[in-house]
N, C-alpha and C. Protein backbone atom coordinates (compact mmCIF):
# COMPACT_ATOMS: atom_id res chain seq x y z
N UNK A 1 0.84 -1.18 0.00
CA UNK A 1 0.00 0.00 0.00
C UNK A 1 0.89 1.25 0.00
N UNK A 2 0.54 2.35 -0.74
CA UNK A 2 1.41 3.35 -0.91
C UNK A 2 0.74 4.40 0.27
N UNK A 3 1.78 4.91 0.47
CA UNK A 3 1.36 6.19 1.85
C UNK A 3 0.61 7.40 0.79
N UNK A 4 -0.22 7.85 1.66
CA UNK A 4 -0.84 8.70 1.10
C UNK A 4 0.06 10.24 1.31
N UNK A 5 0.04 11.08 0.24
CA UNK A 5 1.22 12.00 -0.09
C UNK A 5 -0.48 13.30 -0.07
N UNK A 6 0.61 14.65 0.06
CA UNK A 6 -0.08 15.74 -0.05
C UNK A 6 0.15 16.27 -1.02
N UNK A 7 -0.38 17.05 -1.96
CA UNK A 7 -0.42 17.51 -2.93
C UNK A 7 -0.44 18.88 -3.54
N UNK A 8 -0.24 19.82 -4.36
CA UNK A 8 -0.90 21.40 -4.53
C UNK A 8 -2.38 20.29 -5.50
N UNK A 9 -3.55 20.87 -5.38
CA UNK A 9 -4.65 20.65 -6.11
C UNK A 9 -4.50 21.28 -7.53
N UNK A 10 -4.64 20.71 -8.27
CA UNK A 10 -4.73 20.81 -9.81
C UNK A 10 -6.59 21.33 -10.43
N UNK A 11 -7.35 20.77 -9.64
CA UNK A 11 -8.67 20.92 -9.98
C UNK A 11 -9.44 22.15 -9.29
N UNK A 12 -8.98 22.42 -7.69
CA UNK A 12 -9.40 23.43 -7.29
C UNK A 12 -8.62 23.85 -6.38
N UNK A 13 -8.54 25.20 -7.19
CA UNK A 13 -7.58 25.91 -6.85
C UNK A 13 -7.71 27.63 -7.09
N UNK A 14 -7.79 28.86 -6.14
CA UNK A 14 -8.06 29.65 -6.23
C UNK A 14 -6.47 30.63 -6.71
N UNK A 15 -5.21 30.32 -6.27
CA UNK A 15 -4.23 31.18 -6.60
C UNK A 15 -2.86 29.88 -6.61
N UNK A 16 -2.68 28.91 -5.72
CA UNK A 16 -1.65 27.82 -5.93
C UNK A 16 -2.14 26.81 -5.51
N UNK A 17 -3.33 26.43 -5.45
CA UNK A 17 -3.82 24.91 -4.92
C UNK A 17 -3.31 24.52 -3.57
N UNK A 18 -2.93 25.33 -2.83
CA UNK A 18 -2.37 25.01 -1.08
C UNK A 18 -3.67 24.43 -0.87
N UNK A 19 -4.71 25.25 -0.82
CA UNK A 19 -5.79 25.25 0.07
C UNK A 19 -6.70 24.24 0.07
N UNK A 20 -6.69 23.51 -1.53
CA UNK A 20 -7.26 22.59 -2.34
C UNK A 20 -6.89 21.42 -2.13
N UNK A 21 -5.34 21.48 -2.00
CA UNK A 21 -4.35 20.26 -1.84
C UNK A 21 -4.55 19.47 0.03
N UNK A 22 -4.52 20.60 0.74
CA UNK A 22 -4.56 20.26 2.05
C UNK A 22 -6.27 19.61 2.59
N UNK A 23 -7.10 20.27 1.59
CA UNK A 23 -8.60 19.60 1.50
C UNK A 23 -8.55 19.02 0.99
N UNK A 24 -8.01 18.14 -0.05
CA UNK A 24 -8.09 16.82 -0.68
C UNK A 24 -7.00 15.89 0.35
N UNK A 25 -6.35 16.10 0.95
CA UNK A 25 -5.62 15.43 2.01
C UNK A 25 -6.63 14.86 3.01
N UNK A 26 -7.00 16.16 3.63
CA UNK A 26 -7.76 15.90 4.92
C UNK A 26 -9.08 15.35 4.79
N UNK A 27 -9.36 14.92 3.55
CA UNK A 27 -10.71 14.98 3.19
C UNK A 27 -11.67 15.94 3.64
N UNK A 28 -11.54 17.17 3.67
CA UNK A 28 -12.42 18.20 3.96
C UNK A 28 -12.91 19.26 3.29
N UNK A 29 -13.92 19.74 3.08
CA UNK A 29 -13.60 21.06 2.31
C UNK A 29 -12.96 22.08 1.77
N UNK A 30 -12.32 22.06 1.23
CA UNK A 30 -11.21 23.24 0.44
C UNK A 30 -11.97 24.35 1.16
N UNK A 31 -13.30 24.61 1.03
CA UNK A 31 -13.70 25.93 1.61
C UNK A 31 -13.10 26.26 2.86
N UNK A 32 -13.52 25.05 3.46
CA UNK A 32 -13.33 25.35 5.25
C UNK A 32 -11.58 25.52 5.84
N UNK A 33 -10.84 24.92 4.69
CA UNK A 33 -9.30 25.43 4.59
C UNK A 33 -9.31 26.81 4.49
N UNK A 34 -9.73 27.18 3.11
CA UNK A 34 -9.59 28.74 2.72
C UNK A 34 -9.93 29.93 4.25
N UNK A 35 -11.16 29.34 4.82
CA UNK A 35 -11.67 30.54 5.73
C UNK A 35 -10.24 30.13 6.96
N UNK A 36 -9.83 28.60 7.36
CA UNK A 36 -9.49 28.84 8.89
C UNK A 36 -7.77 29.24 8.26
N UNK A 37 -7.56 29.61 7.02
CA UNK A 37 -6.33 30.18 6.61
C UNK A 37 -6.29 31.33 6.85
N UNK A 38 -7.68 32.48 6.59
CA UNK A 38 -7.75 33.51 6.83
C UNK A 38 -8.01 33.59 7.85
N UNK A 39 -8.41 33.02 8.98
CA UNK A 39 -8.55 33.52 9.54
C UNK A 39 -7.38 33.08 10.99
N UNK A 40 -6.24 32.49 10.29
CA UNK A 40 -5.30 32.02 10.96
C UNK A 40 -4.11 33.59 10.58
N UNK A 41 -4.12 33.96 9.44
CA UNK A 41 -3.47 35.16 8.86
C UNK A 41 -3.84 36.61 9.41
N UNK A 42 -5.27 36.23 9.59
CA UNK A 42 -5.97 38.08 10.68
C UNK A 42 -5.34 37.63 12.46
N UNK A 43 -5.62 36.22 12.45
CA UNK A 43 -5.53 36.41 14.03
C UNK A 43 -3.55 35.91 14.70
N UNK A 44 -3.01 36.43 13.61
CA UNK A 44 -1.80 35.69 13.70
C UNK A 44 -0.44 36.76 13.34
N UNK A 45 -0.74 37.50 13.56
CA UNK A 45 0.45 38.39 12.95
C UNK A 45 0.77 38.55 11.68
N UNK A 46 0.36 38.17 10.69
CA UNK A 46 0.37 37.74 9.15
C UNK A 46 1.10 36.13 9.02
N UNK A 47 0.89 35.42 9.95
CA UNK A 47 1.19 34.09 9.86
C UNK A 47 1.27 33.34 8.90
N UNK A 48 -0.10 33.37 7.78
CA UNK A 48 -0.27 32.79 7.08
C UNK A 48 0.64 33.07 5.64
N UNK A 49 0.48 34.97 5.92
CA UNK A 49 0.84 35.69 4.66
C UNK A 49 2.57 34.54 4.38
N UNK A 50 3.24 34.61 5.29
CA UNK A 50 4.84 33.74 5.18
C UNK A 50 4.37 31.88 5.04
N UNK A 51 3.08 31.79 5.71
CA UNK A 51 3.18 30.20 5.68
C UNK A 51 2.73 30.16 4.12
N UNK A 52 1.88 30.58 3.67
CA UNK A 52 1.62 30.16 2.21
C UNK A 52 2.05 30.37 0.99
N UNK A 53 3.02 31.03 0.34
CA UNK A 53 3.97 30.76 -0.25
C UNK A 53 4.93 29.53 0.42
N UNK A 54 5.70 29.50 1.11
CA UNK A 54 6.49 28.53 1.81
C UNK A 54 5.72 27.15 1.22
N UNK A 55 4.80 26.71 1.98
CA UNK A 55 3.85 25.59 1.16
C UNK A 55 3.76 25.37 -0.51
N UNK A 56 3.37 26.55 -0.84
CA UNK A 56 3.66 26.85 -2.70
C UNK A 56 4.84 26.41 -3.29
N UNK A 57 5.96 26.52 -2.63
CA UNK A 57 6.80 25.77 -3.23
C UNK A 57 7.50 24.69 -2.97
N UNK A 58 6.88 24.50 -1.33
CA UNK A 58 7.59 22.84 -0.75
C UNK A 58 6.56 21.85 -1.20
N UNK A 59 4.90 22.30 -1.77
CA UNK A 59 4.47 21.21 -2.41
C UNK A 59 3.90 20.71 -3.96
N UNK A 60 4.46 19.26 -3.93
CA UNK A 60 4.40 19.26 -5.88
C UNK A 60 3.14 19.22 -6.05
N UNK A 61 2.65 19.54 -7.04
CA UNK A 61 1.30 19.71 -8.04
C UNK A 61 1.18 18.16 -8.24
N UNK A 62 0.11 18.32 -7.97
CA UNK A 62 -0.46 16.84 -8.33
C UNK A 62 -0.29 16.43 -9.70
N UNK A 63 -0.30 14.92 -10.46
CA UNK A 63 0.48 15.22 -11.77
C UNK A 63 -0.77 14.38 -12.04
C-alpha cells in the first residue's frame, strides 16, 4: 500500500492549490481550509501571509 502524499490541487484551486491540496488530504472542504487560513493570517500576525507561499513551493502539483 502506498502512503498517502499531499499535494498542490490541480482541480481546485483559487491562486496555488495550497488550500485545495490540504482539503483533498484531509478529506475536507477546500472551503473550510480557505476561511481557517484567513482567519489564521488576521488572528496571527500575518502568519499565514509567510506560511503560504512557503507551502507553494515545498508542495508538488499533483500530476
Amino acid at each position: 500500500m502506498e502512503p498517502k502524499r499531499m499535494y498542490r490541487s490541480t482541480k481546485d484551486r483559487m491562486i496555488g492549490g495550497v488550500c485545495g491540496g490540504i482539503g483533498e488530504y484531509l478529506e475536507v472542504d477546500p472551503t473550510a481550509i480557505r476561511v481557517a487560513y484567513a482567519l489564521l493570517t488576521l488572528f496571527t500576525a500575518f502568519c499565514g501571509v509567510i506560511l503560504y507561499p512557503i507551502l507553494w513551493i515545498i508542495m508538488p502539483e499533483k500530476r
